[in-house]
Protein backbone atom coordinates (compact mmCIF):
# COMPACT_ATOMS: atom_id res chain seq x y z
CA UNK A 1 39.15 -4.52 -95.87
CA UNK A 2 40.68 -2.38 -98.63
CA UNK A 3 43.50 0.06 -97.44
CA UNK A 4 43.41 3.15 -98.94
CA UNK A 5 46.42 4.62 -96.81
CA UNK A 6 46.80 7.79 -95.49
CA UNK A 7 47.05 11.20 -96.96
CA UNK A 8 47.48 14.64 -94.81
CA UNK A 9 46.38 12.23 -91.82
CA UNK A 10 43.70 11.26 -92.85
CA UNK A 11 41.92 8.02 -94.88
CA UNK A 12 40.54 8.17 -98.43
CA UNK A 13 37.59 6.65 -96.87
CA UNK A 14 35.67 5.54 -99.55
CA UNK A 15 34.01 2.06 -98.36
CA UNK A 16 35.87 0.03 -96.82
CA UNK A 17 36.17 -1.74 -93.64
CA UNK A 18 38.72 0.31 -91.24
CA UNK A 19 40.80 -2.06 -88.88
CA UNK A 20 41.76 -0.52 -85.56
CA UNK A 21 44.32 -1.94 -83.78
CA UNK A 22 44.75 -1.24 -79.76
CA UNK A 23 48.07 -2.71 -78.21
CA UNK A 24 47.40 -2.56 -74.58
CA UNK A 25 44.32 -4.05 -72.07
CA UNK A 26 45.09 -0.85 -69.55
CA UNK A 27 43.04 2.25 -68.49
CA UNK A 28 44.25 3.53 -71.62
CA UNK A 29 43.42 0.67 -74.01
CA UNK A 30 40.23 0.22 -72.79
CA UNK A 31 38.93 3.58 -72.58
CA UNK A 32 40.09 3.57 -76.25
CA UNK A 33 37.99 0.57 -77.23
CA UNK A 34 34.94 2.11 -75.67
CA UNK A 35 35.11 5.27 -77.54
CA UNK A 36 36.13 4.20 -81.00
CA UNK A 37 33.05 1.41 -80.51
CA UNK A 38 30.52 4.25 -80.04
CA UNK A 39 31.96 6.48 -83.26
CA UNK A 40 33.07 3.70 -85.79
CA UNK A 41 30.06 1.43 -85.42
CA UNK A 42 31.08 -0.47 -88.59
CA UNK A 43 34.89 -0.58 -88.18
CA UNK A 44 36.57 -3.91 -87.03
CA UNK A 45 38.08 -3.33 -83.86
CA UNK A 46 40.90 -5.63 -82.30
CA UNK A 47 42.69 -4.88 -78.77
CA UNK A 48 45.70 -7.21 -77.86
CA UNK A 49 46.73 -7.43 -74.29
CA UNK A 50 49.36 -9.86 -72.59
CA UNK A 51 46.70 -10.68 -69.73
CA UNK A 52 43.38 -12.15 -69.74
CA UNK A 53 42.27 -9.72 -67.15
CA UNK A 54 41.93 -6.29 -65.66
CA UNK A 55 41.67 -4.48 -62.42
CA UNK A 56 41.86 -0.43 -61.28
CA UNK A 57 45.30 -0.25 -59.40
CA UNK A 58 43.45 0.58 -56.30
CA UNK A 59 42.20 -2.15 -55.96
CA UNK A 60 45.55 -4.09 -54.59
CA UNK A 61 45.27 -1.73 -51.30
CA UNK A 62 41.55 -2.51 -51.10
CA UNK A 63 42.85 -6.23 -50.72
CA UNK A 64 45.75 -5.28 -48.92
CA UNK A 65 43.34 -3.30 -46.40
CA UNK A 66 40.66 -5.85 -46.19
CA UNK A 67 37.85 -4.16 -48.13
CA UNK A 68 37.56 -6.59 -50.65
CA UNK A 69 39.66 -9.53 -52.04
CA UNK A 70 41.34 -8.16 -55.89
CA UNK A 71 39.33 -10.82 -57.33
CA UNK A 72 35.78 -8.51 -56.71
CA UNK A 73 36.90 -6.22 -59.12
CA UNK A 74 38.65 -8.44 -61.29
CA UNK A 75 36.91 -8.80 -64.97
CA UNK A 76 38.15 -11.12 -67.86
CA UNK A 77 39.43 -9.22 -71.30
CA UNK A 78 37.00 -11.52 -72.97
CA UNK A 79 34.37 -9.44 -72.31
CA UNK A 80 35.37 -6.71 -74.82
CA UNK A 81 33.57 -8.91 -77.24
CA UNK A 82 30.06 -8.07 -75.72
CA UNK A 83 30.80 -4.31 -76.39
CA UNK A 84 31.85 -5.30 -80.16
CA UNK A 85 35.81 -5.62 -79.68
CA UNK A 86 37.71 -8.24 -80.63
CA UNK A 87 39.87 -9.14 -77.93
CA UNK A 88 43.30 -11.04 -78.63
CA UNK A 89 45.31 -12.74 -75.81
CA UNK A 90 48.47 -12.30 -76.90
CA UNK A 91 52.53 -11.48 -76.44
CA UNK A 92 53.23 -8.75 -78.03
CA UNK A 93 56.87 -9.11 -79.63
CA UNK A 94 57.39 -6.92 -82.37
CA UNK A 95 55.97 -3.50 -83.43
CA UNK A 96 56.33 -2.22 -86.97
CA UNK A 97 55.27 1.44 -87.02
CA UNK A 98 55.80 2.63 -90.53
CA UNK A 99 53.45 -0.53 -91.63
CA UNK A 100 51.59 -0.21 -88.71
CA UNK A 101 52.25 -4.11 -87.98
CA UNK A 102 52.77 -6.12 -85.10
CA UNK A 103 54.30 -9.62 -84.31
CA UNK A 104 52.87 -11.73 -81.79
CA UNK A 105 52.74 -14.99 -80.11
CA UNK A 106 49.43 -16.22 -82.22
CA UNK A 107 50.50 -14.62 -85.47
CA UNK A 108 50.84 -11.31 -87.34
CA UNK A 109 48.19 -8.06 -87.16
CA UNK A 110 48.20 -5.33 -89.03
CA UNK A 111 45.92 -2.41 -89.54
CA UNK A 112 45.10 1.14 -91.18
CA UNK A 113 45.38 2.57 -87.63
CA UNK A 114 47.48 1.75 -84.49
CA UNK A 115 47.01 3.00 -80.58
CA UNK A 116 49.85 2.02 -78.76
CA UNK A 117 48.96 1.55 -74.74
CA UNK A 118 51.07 -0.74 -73.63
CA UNK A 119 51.68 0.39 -70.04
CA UNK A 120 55.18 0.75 -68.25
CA UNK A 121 56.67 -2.46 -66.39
CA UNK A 122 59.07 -2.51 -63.54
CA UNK A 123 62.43 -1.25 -63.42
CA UNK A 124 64.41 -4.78 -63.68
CA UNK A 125 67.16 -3.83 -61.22
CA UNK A 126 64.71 -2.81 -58.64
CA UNK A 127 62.69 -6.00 -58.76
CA UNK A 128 66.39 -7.80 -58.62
CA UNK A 129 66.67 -5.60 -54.90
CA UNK A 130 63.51 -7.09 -54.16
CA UNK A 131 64.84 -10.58 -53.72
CA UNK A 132 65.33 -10.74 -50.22
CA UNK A 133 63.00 -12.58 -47.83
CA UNK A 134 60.07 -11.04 -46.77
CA UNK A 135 60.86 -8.03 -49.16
CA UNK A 136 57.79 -7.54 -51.92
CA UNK A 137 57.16 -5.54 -54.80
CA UNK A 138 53.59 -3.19 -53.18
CA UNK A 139 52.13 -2.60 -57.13
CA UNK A 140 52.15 -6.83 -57.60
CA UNK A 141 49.04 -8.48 -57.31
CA UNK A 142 51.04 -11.56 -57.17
CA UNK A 143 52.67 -10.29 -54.09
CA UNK A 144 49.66 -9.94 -52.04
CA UNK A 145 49.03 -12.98 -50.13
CA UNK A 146 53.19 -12.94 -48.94
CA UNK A 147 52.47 -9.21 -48.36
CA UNK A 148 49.30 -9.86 -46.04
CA UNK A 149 51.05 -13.20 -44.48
CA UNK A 150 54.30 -11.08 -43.52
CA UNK A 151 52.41 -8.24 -42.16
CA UNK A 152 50.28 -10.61 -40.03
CA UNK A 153 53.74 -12.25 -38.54
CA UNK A 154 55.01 -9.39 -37.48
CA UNK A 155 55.51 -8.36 -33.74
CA UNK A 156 58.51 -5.96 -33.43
CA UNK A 157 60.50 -4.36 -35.81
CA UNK A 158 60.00 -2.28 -38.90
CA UNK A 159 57.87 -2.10 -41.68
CA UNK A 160 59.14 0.01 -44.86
CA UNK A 161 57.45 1.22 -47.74
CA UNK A 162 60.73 2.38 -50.04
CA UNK A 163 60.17 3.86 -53.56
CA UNK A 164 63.05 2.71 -54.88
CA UNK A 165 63.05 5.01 -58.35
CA UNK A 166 61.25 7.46 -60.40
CA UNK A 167 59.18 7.63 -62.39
CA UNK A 168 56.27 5.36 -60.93
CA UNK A 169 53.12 4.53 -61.14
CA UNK A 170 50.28 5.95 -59.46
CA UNK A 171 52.59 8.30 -56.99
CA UNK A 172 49.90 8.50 -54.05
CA UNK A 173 49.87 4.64 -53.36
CA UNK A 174 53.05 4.07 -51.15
CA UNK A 175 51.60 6.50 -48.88
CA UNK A 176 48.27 5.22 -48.64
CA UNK A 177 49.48 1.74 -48.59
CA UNK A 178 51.54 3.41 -45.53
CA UNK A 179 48.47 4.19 -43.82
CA UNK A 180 47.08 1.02 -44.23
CA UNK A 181 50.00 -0.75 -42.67
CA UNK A 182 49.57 1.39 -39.61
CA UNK A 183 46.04 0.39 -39.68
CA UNK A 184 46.29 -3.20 -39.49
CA UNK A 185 49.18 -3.21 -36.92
CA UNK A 186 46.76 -1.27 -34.83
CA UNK A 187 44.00 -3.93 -35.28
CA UNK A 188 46.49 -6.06 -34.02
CA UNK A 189 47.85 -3.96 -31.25
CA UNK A 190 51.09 -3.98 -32.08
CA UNK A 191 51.69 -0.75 -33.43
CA UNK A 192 53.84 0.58 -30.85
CA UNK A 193 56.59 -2.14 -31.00
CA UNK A 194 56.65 -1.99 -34.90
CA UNK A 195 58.27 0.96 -36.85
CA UNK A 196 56.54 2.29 -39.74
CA UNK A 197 58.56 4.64 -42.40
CA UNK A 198 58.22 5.52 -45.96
CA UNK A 199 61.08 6.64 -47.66
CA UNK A 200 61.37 8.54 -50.82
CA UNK A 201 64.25 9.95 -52.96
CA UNK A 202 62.17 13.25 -53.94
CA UNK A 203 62.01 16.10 -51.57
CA UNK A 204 58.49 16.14 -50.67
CA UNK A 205 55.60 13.32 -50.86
CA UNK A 206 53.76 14.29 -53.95
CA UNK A 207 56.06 16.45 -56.33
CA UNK A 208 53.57 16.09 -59.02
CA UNK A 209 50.89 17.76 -57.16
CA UNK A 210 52.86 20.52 -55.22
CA UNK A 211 53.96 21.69 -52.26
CA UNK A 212 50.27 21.66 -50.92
CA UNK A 213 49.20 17.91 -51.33
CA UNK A 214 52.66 17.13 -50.63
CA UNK A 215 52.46 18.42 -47.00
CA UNK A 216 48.25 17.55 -46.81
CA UNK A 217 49.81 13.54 -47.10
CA UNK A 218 52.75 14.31 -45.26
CA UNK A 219 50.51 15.45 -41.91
CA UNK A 220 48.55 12.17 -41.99
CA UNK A 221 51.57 10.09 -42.18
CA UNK A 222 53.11 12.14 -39.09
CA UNK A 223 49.79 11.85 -37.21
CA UNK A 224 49.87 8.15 -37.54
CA UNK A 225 53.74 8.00 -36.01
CA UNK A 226 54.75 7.30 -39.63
CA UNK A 227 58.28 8.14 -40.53
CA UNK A 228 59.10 10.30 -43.66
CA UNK A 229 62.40 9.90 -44.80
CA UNK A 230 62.54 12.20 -47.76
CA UNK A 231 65.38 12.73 -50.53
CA UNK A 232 66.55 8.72 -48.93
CA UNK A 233 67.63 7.55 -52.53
CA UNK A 234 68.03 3.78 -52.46
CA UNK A 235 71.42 2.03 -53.56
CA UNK A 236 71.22 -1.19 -52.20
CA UNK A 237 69.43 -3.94 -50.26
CA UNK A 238 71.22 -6.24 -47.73
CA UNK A 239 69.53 -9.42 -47.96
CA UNK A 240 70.97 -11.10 -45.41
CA UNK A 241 71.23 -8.13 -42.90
CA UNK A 242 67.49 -7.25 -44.33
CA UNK A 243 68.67 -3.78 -44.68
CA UNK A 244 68.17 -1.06 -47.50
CA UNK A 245 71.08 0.88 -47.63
CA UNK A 246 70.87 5.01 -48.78
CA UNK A 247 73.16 7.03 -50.99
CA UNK A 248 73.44 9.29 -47.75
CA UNK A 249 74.76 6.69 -45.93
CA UNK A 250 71.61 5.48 -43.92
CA UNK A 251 71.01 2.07 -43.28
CA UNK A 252 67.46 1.02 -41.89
CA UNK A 253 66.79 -2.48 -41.17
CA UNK A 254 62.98 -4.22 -41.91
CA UNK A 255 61.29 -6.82 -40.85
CA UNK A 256 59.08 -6.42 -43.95
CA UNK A 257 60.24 -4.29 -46.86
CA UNK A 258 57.10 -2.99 -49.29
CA UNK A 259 59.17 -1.66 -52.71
CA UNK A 260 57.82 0.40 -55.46
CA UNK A 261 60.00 0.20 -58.21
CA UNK A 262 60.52 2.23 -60.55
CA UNK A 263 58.73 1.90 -64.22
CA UNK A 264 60.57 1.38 -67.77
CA UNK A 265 59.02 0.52 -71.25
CA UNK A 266 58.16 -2.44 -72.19
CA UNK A 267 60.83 -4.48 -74.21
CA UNK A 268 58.79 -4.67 -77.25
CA UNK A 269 58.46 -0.70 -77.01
CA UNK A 270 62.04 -0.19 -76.15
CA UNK A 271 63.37 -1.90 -79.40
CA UNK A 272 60.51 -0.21 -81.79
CA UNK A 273 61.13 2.97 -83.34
CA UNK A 274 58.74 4.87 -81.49
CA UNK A 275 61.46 5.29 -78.45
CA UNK A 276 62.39 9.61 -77.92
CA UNK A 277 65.32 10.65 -76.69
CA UNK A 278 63.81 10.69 -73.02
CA UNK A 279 63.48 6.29 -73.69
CA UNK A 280 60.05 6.52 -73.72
CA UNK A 281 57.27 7.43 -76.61
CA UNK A 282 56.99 10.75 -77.19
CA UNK A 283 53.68 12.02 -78.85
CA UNK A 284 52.65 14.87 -79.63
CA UNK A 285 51.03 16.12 -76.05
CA UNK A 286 47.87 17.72 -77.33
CA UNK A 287 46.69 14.87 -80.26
CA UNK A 288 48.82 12.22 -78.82
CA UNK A 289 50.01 11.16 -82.64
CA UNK A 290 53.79 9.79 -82.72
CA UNK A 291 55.51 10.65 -86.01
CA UNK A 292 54.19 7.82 -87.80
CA UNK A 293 51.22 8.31 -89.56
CA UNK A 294 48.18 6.32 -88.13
CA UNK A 295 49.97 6.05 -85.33
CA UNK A 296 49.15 7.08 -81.89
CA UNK A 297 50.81 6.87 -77.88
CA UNK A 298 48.83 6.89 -74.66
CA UNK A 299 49.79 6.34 -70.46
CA UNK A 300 52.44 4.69 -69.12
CA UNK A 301 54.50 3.79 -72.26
CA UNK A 302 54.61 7.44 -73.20
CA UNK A 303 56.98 10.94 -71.75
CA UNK A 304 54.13 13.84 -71.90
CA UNK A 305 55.79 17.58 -71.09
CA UNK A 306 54.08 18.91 -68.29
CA UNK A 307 54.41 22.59 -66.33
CA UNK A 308 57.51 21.36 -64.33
CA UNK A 309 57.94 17.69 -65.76
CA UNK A 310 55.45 15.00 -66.84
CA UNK A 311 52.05 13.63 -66.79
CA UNK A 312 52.43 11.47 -64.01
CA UNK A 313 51.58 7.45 -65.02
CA UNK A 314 48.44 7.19 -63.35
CA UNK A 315 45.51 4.85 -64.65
CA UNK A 316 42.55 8.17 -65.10
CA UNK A 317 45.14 10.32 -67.08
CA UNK A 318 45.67 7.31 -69.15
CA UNK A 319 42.17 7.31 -69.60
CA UNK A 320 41.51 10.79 -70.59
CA UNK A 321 44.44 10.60 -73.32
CA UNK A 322 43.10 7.24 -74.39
CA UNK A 323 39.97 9.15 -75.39
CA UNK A 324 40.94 11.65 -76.88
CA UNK A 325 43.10 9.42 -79.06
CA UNK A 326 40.26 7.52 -79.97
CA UNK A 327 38.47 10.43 -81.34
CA UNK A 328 41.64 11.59 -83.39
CA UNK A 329 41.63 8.41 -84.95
CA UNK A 330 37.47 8.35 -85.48
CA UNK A 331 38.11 11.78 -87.21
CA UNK A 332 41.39 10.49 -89.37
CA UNK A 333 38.84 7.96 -90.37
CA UNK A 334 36.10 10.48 -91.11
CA UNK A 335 34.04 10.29 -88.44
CA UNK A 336 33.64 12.72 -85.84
CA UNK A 337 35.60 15.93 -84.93
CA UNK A 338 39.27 15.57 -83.76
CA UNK A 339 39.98 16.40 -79.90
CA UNK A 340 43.14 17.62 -77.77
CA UNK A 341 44.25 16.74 -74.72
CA UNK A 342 44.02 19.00 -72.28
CA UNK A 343 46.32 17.97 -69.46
CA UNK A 344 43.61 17.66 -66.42
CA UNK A 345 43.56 14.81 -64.17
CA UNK A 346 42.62 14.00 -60.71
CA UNK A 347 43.32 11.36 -57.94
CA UNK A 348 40.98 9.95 -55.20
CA UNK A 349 43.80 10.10 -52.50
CA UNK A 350 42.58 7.42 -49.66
CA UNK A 351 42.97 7.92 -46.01
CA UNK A 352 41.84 5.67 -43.00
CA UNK A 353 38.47 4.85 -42.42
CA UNK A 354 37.51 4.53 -45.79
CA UNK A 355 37.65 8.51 -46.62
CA UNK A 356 38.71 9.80 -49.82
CA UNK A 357 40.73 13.69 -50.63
CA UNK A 358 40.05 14.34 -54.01
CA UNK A 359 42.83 15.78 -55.77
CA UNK A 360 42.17 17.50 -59.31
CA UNK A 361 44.66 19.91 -61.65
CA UNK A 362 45.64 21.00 -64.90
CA UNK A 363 49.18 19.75 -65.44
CA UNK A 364 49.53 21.80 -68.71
CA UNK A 365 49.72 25.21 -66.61
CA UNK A 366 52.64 26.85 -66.38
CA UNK A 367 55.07 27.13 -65.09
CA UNK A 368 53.82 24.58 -62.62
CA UNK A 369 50.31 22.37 -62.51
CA UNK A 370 47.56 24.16 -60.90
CA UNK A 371 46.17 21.82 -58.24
CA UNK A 372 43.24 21.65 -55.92
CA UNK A 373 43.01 19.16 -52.94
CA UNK A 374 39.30 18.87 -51.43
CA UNK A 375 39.43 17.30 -47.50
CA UNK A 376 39.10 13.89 -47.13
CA UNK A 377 35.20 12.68 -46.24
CA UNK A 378 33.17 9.76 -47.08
CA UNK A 379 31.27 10.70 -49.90
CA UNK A 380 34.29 11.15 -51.94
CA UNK A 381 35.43 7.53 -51.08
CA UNK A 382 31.67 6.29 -52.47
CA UNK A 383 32.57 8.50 -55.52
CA UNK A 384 35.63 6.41 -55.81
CA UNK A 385 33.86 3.44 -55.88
CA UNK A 386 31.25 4.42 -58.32
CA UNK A 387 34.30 5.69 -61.31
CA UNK A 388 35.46 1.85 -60.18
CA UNK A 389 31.97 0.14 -60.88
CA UNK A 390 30.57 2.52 -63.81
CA UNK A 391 34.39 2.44 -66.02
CA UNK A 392 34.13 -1.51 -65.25
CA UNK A 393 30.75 -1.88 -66.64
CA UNK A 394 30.92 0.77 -69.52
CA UNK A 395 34.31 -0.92 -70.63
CA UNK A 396 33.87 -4.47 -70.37
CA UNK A 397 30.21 -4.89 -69.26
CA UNK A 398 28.80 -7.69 -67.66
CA UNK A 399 27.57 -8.75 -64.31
CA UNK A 400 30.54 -6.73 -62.53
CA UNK A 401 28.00 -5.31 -59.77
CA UNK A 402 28.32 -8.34 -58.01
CA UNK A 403 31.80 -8.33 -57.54
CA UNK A 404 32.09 -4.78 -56.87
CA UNK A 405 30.41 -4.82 -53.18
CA UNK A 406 33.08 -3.79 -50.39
CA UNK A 407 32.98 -4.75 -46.96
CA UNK A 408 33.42 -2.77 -43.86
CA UNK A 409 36.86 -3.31 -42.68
């Protein structure tokens, strides 16, 4: 490799050997990796993750709901290296973004261009609430079996799903997992001595949707006997009355408590440079380039201005930003045309009986997103699977068919 550096943005190209570093084995990373693959053919590419693995969000609740253990659409990192990435299991502990350097647990990187997509982690204090027995963090993998093992004890009582913070990932996912609670306790027929409620300390289900999806998600929880306890901001946890206690002076007891916790940076992004005033990365929200040349921000790590707030941190708007970053930094290394992000984004919103309400917007109108929400049918919960089984294979490849079969529930 012979650095050049960068002027105006962009490499003196000249012969050498680009390296590419990726920070981050998310939606974001990975859609990355893909793209700069296909448009720097002879560039060395290198993406560094903390995990050896991957999986689409989704597909904790299609454990939780008995569709299919997480391990069928489980693939290892590894496999980057049969799409031409060289994958790095590694700690991230130190970024240097002026020098476009990073410190990790197997050594020092560096490289001409950085993509930072390191994801958000949970909100510390809220995993500390957590702590009491048969209370579990919903977004942890980990937390499944206990999860599925407390849910399958239960008799009387309540169950309930409290999103404990804001922001958080993937915003339609307490509800659904709400739905599936109510499912199973059917199965079991005990529904009707167990109390199912979802609380939430925004006004409405889905504020970064609108009003529309908000009440669409709202109906199926109240047509399932699910309890909506809106603007219930969370203060405490009782552990040893099991009993989450509300700034309004609520107190409901649970037999089994599902959190979501808020998200936060990662420490290694909180004490880099890169942090705006808002805590979290701030690129620009068209090229997704922080001030440091070479240097770009995508998903969870980042705050993108939307109509009334922010690209909400969800895995295909990730994705889409990953992308397009990708093909800023192709063109910053001469190849290709640059590319803005455009603020679009969708959601396959799941509902019982394996249906699926697509949910699709641009999040750059103003002064709010414009959002469509299609009714919930069966052919949009095989669509769902197929953006699960064709990202899967186009990003890590592999025999990931096999895995990717669900069962009837």
């Amino acid at each position: 490799m012979r650095k050049k550096g960068l002027r105006n943005g962009l490499y003196e190209r000249g012969s050498f050997v680009a390296e590419v570093l990726i920070l981050g084995g998310g939606f974001g990373g990975l859609a990355a990796a893909q793209e700069l693959r296909s448009r720097l053919p002879d560039d060395q590419i290198t993406l560094v993750a903390n995990t050896d693995h991957f999986y689409m969000g989704f597909a904790k609740l299609w454990d939780l709901a008995g569709i299919r253990p997480l391990s069928g659409g489980t693939v290892p990192l590894d496999n980057l290296e049969r799409k031409g990435v060289r994958f790095r299991h590694a700690e991230i502990t130190a970024i240097d973004p002026r020098n476009r350097r990073v410190e990790t647990s197997i050594g020092d990187l560096s490289a001409d261009t950085m993509l930072v997509a390191l994801g958000a982690e949970s909100s510390r204090p809220h995993l500390d609430l957590l702590a009491a027995e048969d209370a579990y963090n919903l977004y942890s993998g980990e937390d499944l079996p206990g999860i599925r093992a407390a849910l399958d004890r239960i008799q009387r009582g309540s169950v309930l799903i409290s999103i404990l913070g804001v922001p958080f990932k993937c915003p339609p996912a307490p509800y659904e997992a709400a739905l599936i609670v109510d499912e199973l306790l059917r199965r079991r027929d005990v529904r009707d001595a167990v109390r199912v409620a979802v609380s939430t300390p925004a006004p409405m289900t889905l504020p970064v949707a609108g009003r529309d999806a908000s009440q669409y998600v709202a109906g199926h929880l109240q047509e399932r006997g699910i309890e909506l306890l809106s603007e219930h901001k969370v203060t405490g946890v009782d552990a040893a009355r099991r009993a989450v206690q509300f700034a309004n002076g609520l107190e409901v007891e649970f037999g089994v408590l599902l959190g979501v916790p808020a998200t936060a940076p990662p420490a290694v992004v909180r004490t880099a440079e890169l942090i705006g005033p808002s805590g979290w990365i701030e690129p620009d929200r068209y090229s997704l380039r922080t001030a440091f040349d070479g240097v770009y921000a995508v998903g969870d790590c980042t705050a993108i201005p939307a109509g009334n707030g922010q690209i909400p941190k969800a895995g295909v708007f990730a994705a889409a930003e990953g992308r397009v970053a990708a093909r800023n930094i192709a063109a910053d290394l001469g190849s290709g045309e640059p590319d803005q992000f455009d603020g679009r984004g969708f959601c396959f919103l799941e509902l019982p009986g394996q249906k699926v309400a697509y949910v699709e917007g641009n999040w750059y109108a103003e002064p709010k997103p414009e959002v469509s929400l299609s009714e919930a049918d069966e052919e949009q919960f095989r669509r769902k699977q197929e953006y699960e089984r064709a990202h899967l294979e186009q990003w890590l490849g592999g025999d990931t068919q096999l895995g990717l079969r669900l069962r009837s529930p």
